[in-house]
Protein backbone atom coordinates (compact mmCIF):
# COMPACT_ATOMS: atom_id res chain seq x y z
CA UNK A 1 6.81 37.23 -16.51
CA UNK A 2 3.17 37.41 -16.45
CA UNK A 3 0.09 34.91 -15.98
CA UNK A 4 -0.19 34.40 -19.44
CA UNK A 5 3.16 34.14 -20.74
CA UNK A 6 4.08 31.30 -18.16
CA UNK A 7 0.98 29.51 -19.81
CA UNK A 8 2.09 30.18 -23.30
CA UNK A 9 5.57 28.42 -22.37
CA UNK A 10 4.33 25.91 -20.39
CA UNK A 11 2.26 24.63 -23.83
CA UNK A 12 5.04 25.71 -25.92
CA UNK A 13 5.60 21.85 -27.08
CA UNK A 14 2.11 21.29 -28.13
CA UNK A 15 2.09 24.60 -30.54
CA UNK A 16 3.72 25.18 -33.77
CA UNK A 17 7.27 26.74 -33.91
CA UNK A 18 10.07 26.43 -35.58
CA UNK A 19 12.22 25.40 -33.23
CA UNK A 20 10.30 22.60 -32.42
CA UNK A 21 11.83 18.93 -32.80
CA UNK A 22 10.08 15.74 -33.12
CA UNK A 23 11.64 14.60 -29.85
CA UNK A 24 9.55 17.84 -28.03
CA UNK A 25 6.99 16.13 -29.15
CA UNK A 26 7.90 12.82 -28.24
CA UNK A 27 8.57 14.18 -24.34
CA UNK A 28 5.06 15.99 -24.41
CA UNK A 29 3.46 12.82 -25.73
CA UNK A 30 5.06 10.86 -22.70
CA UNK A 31 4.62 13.49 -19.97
CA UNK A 32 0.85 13.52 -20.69
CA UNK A 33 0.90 9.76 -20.74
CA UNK A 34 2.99 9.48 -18.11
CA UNK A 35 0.57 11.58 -16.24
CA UNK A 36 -2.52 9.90 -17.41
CA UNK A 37 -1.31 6.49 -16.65
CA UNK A 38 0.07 6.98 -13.46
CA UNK A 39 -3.77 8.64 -12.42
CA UNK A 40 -5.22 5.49 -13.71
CA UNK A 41 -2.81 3.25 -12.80
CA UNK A 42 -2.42 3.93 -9.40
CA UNK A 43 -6.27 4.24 -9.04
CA UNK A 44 -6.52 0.93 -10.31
CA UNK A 45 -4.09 -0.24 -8.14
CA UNK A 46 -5.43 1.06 -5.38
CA UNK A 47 -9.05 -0.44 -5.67
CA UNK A 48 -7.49 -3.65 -6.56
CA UNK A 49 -5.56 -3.92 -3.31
CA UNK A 50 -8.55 -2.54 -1.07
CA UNK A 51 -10.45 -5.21 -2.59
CA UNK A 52 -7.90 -7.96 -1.50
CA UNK A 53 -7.46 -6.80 1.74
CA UNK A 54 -11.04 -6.38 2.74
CA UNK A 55 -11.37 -9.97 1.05
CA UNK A 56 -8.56 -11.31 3.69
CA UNK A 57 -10.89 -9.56 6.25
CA UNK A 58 -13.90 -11.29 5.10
CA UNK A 59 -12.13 -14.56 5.00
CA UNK A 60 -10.61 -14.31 8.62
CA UNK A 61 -13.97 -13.25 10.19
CA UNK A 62 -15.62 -16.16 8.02
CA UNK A 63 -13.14 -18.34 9.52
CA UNK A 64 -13.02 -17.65 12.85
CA UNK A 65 -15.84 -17.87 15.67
CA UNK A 66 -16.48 -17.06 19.22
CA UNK A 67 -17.34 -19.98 21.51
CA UNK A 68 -17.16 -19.97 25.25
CA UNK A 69 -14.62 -21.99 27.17
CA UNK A 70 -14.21 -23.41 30.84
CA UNK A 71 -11.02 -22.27 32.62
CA UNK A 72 -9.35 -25.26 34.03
CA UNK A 73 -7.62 -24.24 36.93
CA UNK A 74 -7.68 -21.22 38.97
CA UNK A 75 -5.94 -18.15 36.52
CA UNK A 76 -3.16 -16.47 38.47
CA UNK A 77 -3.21 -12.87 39.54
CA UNK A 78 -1.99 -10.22 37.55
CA UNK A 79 1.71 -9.72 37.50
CA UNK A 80 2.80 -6.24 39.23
CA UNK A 81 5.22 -5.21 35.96
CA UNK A 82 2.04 -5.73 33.56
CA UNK A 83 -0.51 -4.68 35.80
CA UNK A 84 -1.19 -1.13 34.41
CA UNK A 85 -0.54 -1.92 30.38
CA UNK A 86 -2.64 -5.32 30.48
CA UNK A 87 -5.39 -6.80 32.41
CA UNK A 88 -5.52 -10.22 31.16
CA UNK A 89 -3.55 -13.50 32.07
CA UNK A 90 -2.71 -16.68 30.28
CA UNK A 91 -4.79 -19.21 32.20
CA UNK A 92 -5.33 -23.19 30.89
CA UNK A 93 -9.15 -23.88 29.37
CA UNK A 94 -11.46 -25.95 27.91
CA UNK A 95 -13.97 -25.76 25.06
CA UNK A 96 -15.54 -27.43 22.20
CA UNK A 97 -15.04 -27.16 18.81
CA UNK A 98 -17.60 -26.78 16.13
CA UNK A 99 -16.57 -30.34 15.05
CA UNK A 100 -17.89 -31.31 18.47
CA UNK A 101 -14.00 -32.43 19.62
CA UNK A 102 -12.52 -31.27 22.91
CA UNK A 103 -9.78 -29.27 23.44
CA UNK A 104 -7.57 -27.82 26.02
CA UNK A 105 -4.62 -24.70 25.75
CA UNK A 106 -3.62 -21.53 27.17
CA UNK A 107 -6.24 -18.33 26.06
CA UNK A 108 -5.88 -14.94 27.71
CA UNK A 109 -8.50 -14.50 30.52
CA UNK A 110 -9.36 -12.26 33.37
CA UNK A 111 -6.55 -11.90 36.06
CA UNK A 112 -8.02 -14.71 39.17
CA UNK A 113 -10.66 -16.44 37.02
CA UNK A 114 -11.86 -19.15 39.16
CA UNK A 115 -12.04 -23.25 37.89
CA UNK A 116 -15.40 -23.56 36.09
CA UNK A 117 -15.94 -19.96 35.27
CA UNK A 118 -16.92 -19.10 31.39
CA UNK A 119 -14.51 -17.45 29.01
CA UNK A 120 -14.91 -16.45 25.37
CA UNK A 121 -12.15 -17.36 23.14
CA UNK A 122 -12.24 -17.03 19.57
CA UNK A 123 -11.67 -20.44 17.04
CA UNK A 124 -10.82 -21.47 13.81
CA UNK A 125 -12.41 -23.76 11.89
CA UNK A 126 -10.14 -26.37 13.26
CA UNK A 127 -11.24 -25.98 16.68
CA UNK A 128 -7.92 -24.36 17.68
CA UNK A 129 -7.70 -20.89 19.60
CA UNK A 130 -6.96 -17.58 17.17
CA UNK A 131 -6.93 -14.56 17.16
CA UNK A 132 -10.12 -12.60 17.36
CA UNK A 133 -10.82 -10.45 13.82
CA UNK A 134 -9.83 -7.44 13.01
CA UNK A 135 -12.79 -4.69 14.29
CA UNK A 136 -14.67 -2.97 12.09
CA UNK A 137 -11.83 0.41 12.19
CA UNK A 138 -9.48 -1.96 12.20
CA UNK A 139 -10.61 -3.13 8.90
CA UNK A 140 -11.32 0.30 7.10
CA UNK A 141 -7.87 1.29 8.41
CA UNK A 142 -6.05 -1.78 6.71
CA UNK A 143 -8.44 -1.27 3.66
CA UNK A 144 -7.87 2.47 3.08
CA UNK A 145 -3.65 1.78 3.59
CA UNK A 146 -3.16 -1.10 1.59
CA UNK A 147 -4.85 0.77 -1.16
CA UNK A 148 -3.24 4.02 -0.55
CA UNK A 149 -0.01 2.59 -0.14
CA UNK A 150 -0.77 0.38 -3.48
CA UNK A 151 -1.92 2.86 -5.80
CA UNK A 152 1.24 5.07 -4.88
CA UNK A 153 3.34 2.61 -5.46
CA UNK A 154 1.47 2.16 -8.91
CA UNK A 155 1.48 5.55 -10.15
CA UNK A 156 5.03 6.05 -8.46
CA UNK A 157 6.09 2.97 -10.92
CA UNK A 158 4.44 5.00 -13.75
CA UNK A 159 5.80 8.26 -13.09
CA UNK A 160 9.68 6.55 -12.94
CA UNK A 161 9.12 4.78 -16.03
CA UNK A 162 8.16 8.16 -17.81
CA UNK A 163 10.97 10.27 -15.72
CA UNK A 164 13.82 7.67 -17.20
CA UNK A 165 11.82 7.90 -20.82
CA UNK A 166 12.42 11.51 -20.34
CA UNK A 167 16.26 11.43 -19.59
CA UNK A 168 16.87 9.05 -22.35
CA UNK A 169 15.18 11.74 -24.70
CA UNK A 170 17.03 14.24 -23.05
CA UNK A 171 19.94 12.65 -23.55
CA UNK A 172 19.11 12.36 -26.98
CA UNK A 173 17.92 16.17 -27.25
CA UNK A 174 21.50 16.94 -26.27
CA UNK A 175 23.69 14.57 -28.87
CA UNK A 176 21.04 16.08 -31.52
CA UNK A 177 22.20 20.03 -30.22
CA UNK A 178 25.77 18.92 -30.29
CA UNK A 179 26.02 16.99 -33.83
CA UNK A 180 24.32 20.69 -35.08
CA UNK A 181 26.72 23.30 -33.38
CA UNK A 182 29.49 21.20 -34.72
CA UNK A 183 27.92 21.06 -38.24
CA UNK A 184 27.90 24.75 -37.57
CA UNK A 185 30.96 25.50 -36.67
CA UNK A 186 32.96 23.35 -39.31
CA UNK A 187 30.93 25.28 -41.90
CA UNK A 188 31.62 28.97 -40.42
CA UNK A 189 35.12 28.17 -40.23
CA UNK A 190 35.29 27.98 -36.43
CA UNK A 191 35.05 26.27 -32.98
CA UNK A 192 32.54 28.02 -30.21
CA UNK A 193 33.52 25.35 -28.04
């Protein structure tokens, strides 16, 4: 079959023929919507949830801060199972919050700190220790997934919707072919099936 004639059938719902049923024309109508809306949709989707998640960035970076802390007693030395994957120890300091308060936990400092030494640790607005925020790749990486991962889902949600429209007009398509071949037959005189 040649270039053309794979084109010609491909559009063969959109032209006129005789053969043609309203519910060819129905499917057409909801492949190309289907199509359309599942483009736009999941587009939409997309830059919706990129916008939400770089908001939660925003929010988390707004709402946390760096201040420095005193470590409280000496930090203990690294452990020898977790001495090649991580270089930090939980060690008991000291800071002051934004409030002006004083507080005292556990933060993550250098293996051996000595009592007195400096520390960053990163706060909430509360005063209490966090988490520091996400970096700047960390960011465009949970930006660019969520709205990947989003706008798949929308358009995937699109495209289903249209793929179960489609059976039901197949189905349809069918009880249509089968109510003719048996108005057919009983007029001919006989059965082909």
């Amino acid at each position: 079959m040649e270039a053309s004639e794979r084109t010609t059938m491909r559009w063969w719902r959109w032209r006129r023929n005789a053969l043609k049923r309203r519910v060819d024309v129905v499917e057409a109508w909801v492949v190309l919507a289907g199509w359309v809306f599942a483009l736009l949709g999941g587009l939409a989707g997309g830059l919706m949830a990129a916008g939400a998640v770089e908001q939660a960035v925003e929010r988390q970076r707004a709402g946390s801060h760096q201040v420095p802390a005193v470590v409280v007693k000496d930090a203990p030395g690294p452990s020898p199972a977790r001495a090649a994957s991580d270089h930090r120890v939980w060690g008991e300091v000291r800071w002051t919050a934004p409030d002006g308060s004083t507080h005292k936990d556990e933060a993550r400092v250098p293996p051996r700190a000595p009592a007195g030494s400096t520390v960053p640790v990163w706060v909430n607005k509360s005063g209490d220790i966090t988490t520091p925020p996400v970096s700047e790749g960390e960011a465009w990486l949970h930006t660019t997934m969520g709205g990947a991962l989003a706008g798949a889902l929308a358009g995937g949600a699109v495209l289903g919707a249209a793929w179960l429209i489609r059976l039901s007009l197949d189905r349809r398509r069918m009880a249509q072919w089968d109510a003719e071949w048996e108005r057919i037959d009983a007029r001919r005189g006989w059965k082909t099936g």
